[in-house]
PDB file of N, CA and C in Angstrom:
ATOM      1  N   UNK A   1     -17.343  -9.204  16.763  1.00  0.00           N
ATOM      2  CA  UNK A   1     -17.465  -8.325  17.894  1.00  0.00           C
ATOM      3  C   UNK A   1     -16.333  -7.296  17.815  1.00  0.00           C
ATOM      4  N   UNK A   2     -16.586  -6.362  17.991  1.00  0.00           N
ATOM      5  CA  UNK A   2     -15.861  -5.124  17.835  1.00  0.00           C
ATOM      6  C   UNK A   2     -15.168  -4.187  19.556  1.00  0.00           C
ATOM      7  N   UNK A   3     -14.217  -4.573  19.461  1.00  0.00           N
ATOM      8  CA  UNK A   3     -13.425  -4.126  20.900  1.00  0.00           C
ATOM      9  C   UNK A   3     -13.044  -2.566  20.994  1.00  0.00           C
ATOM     10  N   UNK A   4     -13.183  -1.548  21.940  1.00  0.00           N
ATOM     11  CA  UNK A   4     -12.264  -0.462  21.945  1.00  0.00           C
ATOM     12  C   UNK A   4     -11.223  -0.916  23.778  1.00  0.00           C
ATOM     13  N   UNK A   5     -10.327  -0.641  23.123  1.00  0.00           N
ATOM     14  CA  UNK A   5      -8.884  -1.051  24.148  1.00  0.00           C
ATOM     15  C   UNK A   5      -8.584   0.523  24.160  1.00  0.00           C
ATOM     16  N   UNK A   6      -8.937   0.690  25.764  1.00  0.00           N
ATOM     17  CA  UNK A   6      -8.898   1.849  26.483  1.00  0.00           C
ATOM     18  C   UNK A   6      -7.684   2.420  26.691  1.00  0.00           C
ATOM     19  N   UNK A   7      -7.117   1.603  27.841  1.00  0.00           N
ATOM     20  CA  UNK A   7      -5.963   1.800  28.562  1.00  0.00           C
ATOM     21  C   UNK A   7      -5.089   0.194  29.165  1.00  0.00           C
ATOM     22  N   UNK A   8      -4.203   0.459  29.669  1.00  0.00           N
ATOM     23  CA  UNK A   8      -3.683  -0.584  30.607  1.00  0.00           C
ATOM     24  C   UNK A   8      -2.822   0.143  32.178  1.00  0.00           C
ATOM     25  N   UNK A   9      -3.376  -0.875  32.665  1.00  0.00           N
ATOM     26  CA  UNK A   9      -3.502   0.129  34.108  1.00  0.00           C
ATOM     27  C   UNK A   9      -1.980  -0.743  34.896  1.00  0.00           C
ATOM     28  N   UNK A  10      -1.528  -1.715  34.187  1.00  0.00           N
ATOM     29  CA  UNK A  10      -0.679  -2.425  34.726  1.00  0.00           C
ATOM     30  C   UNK A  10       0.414  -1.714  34.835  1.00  0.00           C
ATOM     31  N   UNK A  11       1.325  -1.996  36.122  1.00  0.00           N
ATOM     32  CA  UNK A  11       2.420  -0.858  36.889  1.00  0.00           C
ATOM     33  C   UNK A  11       3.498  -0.950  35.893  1.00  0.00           C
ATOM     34  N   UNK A  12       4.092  -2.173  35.118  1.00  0.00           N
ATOM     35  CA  UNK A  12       4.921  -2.765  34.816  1.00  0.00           C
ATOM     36  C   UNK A  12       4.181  -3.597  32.993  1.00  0.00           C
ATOM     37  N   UNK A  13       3.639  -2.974  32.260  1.00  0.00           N
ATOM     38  CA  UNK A  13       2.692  -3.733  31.154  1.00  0.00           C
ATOM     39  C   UNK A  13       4.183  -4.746  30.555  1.00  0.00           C
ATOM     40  N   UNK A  14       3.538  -5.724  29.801  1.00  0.00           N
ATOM     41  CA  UNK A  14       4.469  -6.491  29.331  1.00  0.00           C
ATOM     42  C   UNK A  14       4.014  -6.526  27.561  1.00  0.00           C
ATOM     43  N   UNK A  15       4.908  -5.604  26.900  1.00  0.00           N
ATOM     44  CA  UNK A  15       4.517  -4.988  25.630  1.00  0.00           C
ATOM     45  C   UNK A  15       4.937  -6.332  24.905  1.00  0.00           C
ATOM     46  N   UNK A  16       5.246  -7.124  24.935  1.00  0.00           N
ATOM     47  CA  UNK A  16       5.654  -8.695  24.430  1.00  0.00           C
ATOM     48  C   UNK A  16       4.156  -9.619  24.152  1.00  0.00           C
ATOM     49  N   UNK A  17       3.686  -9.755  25.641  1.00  0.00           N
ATOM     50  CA  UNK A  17       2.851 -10.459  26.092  1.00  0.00           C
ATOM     51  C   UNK A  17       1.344  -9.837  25.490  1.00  0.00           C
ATOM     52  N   UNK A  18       1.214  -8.631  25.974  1.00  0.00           N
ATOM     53  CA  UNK A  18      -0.402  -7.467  25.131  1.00  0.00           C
ATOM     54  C   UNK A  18       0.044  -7.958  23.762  1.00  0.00           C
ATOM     55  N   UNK A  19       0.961  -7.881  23.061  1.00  0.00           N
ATOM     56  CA  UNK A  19       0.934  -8.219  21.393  1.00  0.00           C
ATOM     57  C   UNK A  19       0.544  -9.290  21.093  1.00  0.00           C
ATOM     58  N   UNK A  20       1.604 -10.148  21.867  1.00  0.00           N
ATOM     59  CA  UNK A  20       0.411 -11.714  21.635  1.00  0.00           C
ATOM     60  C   UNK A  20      -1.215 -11.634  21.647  1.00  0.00           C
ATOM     61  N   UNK A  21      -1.210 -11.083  22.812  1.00  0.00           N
ATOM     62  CA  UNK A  21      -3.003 -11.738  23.026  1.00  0.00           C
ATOM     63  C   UNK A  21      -3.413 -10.793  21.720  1.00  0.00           C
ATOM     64  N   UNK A  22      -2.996  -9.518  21.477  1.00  0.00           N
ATOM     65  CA  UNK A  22      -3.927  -8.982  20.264  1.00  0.00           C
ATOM     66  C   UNK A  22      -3.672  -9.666  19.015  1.00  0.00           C
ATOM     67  N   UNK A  23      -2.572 -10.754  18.766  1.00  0.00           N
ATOM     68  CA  UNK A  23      -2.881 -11.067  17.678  1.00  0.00           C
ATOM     69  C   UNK A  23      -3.349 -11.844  18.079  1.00  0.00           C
ATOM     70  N   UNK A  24      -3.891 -12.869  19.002  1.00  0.00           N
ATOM     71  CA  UNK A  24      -4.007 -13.930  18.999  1.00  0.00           C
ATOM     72  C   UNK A  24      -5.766 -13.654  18.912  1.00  0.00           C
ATOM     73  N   UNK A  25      -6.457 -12.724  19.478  1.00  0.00           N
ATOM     74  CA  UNK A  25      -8.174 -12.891  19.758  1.00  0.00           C
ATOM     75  C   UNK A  25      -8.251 -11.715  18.639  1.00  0.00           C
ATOM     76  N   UNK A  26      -7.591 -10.935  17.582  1.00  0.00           N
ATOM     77  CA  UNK A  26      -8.450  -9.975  16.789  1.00  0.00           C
ATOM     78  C   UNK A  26      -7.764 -10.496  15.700  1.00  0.00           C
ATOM     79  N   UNK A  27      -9.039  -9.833  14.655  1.00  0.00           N
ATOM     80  CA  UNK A  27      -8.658 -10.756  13.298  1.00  0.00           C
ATOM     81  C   UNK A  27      -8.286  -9.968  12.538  1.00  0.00           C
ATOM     82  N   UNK A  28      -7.259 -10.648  11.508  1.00  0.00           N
ATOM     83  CA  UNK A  28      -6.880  -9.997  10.468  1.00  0.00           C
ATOM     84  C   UNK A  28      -5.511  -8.902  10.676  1.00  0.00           C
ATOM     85  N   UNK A  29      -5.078  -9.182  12.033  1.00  0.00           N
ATOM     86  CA  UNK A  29      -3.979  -8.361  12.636  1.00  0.00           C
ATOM     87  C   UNK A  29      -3.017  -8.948  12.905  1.00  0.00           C
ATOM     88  N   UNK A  30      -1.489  -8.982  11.984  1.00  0.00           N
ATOM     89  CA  UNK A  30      -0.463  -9.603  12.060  1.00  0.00           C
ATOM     90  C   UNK A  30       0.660  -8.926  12.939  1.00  0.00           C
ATOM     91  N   UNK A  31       1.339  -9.468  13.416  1.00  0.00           N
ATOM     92  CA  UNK A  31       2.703  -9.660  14.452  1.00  0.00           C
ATOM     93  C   UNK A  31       2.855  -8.232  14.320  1.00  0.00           C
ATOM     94  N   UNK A  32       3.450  -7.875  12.990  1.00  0.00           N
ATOM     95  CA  UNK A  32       3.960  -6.401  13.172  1.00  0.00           C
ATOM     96  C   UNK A  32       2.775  -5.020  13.488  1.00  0.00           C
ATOM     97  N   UNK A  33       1.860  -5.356  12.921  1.00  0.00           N
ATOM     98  CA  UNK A  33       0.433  -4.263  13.268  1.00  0.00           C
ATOM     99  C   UNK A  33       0.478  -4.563  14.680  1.00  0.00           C
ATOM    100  N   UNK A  34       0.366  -5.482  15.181  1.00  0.00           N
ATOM    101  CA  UNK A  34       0.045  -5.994  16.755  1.00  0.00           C
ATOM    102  C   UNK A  34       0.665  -4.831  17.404  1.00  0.00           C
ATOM    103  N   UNK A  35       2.339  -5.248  17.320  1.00  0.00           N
ATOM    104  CA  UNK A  35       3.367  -4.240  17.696  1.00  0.00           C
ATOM    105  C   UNK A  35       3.046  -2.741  17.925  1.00  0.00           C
ATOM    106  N   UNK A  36       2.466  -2.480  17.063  1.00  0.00           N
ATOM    107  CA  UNK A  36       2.414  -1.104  16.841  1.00  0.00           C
ATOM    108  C   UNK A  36       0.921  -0.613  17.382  1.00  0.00           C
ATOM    109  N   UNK A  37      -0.004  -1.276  17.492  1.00  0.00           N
ATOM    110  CA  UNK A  37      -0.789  -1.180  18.572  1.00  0.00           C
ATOM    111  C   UNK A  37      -0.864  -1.023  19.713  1.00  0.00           C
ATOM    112  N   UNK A  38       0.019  -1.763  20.100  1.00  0.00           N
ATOM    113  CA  UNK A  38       1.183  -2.148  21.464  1.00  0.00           C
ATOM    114  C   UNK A  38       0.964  -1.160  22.251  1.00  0.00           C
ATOM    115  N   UNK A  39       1.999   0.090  21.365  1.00  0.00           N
ATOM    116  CA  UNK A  39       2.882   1.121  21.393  1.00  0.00           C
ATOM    117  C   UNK A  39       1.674   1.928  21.339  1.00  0.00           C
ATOM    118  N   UNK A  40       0.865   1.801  20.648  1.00  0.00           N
ATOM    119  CA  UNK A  40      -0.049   3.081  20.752  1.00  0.00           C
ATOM    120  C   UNK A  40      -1.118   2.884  21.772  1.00  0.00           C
ATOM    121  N   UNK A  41      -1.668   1.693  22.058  1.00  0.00           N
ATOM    122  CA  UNK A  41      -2.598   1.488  23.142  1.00  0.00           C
ATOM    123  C   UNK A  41      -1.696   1.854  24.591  1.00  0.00           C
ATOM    124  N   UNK A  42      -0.101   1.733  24.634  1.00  0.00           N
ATOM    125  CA  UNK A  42       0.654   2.098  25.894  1.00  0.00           C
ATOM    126  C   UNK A  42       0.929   3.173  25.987  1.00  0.00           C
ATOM    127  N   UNK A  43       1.051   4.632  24.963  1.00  0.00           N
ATOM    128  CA  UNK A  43       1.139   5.666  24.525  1.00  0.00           C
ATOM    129  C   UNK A  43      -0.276   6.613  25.582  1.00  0.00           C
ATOM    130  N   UNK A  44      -0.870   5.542  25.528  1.00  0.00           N
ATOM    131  CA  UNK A  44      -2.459   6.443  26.166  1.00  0.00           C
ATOM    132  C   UNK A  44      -3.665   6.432  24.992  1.00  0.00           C
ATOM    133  N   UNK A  45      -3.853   5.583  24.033  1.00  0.00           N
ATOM    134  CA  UNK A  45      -4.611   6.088  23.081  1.00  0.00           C
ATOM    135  C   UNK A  45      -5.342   5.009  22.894  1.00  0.00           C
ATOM    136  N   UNK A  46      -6.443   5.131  22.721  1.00  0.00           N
ATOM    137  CA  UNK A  46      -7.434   3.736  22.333  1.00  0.00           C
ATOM    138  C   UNK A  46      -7.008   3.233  21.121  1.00  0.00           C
ATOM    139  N   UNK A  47      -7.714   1.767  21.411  1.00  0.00           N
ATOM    140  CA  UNK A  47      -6.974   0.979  19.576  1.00  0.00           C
ATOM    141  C   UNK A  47      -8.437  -0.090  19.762  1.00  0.00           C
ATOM    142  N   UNK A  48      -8.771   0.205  18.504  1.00  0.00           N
ATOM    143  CA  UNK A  48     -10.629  -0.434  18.388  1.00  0.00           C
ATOM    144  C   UNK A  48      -9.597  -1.944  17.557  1.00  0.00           C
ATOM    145  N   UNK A  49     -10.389  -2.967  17.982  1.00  0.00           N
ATOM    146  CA  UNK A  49      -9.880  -4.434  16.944  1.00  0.00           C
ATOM    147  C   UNK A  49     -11.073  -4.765  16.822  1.00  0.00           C
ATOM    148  N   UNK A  50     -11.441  -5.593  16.223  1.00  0.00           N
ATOM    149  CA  UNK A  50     -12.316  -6.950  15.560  1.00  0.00           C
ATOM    150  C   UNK A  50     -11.883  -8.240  15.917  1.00  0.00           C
ATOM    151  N   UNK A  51     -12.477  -8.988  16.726  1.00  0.00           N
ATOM    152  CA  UNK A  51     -12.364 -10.043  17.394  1.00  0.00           C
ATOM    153  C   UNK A  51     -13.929 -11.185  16.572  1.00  0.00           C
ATOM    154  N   UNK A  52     -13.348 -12.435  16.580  1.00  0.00           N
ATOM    155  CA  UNK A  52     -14.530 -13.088  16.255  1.00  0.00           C
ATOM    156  C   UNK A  52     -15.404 -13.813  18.042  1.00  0.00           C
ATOM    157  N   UNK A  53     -16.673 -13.777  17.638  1.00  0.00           N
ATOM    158  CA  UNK A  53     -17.582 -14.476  18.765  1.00  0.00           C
ATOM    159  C   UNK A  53     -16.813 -15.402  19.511  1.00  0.00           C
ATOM    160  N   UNK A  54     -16.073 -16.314  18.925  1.00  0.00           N
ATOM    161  CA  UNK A  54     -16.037 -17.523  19.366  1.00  0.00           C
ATOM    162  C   UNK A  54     -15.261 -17.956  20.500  1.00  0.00           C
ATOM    163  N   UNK A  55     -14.555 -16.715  20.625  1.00  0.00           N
ATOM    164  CA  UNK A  55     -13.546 -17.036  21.467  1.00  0.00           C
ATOM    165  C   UNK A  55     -13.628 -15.733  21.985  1.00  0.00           C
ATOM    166  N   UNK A  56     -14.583 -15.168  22.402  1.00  0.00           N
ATOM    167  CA  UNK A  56     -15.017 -13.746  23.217  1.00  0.00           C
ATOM    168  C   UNK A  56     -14.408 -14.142  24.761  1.00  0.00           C
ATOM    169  N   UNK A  57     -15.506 -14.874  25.395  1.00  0.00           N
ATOM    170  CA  UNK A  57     -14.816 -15.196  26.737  1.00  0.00           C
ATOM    171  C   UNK A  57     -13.719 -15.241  26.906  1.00  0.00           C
ATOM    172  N   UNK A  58     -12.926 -15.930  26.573  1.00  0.00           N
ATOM    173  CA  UNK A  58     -11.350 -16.581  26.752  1.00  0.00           C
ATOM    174  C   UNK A  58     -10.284 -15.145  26.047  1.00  0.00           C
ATOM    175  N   UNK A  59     -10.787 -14.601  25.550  1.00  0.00           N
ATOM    176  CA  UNK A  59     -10.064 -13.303  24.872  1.00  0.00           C
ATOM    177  C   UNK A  59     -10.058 -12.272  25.778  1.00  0.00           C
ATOM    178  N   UNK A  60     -11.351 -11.833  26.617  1.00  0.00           N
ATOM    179  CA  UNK A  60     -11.735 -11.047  27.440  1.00  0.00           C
ATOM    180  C   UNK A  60     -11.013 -10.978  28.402  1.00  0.00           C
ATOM    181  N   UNK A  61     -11.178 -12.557  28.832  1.00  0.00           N
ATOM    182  CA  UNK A  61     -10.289 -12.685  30.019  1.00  0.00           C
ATOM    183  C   UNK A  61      -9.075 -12.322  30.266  1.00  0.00           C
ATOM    184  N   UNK A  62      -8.409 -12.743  28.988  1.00  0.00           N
ATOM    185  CA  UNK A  62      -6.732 -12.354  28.610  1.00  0.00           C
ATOM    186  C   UNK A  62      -6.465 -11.327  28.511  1.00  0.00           C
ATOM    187  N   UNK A  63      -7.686  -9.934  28.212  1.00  0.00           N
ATOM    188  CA  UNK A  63      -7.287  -8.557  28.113  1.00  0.00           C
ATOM    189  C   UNK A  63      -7.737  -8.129  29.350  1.00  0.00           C
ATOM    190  N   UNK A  64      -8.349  -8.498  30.779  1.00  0.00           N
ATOM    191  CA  UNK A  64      -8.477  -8.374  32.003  1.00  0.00           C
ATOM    192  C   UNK A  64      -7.367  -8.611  32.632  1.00  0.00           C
ATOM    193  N   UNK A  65      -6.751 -10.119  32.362  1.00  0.00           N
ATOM    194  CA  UNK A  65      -5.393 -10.623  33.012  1.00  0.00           C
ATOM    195  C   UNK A  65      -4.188  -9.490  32.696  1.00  0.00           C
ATOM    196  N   UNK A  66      -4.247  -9.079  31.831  1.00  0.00           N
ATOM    197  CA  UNK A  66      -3.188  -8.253  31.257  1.00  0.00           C
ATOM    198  C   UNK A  66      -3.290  -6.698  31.520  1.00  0.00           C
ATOM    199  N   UNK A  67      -4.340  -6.508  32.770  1.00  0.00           N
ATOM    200  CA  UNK A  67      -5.041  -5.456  33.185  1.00  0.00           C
ATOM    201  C   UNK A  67      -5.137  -4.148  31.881  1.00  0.00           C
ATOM    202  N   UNK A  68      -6.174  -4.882  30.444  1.00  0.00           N
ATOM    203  CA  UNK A  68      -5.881  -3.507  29.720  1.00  0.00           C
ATOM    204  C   UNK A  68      -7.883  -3.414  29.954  1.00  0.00           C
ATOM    205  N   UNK A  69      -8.077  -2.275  30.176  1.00  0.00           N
ATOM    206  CA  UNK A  69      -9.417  -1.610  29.891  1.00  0.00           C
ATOM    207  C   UNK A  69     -10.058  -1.879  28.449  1.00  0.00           C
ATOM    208  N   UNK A  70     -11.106  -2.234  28.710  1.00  0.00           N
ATOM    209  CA  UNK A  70     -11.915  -2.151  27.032  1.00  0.00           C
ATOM    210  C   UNK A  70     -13.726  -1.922  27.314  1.00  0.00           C
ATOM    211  N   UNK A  71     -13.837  -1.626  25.814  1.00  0.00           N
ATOM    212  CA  UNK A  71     -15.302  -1.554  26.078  1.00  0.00           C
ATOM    213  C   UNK A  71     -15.826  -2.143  24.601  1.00  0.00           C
ATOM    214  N   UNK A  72     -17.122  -2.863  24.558  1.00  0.00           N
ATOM    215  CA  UNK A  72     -17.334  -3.351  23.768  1.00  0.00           C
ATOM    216  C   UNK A  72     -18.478  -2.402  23.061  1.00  0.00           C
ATOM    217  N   UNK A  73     -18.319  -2.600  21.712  1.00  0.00           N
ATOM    218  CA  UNK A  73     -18.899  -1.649  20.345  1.00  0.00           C
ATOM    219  C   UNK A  73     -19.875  -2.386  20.006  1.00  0.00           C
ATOM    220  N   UNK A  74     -19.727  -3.526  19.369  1.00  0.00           N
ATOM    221  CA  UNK A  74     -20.776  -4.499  18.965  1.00  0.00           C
ATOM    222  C   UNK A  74     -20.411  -5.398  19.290  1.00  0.00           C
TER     223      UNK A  74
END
């Protein structure tokens, strides 16, 4: 499944915490790429990942909790 990560609307984002969850639900994206996603999804700029099925729900949720915007591609 293919993610576009919009925005984050949170007053206070926690650029620590968004890195985790992106490495943790998209694949093939290590600690330091995460980072730098981070920075560019907080910058104002969309950042598309690749997430597997399996853990869609529970991933979703974590990028809701973390108030970031997304829209799904495939």
């Amino acid at each position: 499944m293919k993610l576009n990560l919009l925005s984050c609307n949170a007053q206070r984002p926690d650029r620590r915490m968004i890195a985790k969850c992106i490495t943790g639900i998209a694949s093939n994206i290590d600690e330091s790429l995460s980072n730098e996603l981070t920075d560019i999804l907080l910058e104002g700029d969309a950042v598309d990942i690749e997430m597997e099925d399996k853990n869609s729900g529970s991933a979703l949720r974590a990028l809701r909790k973390l108030s970031i915007d997304y829209e799904i591609i495939e």
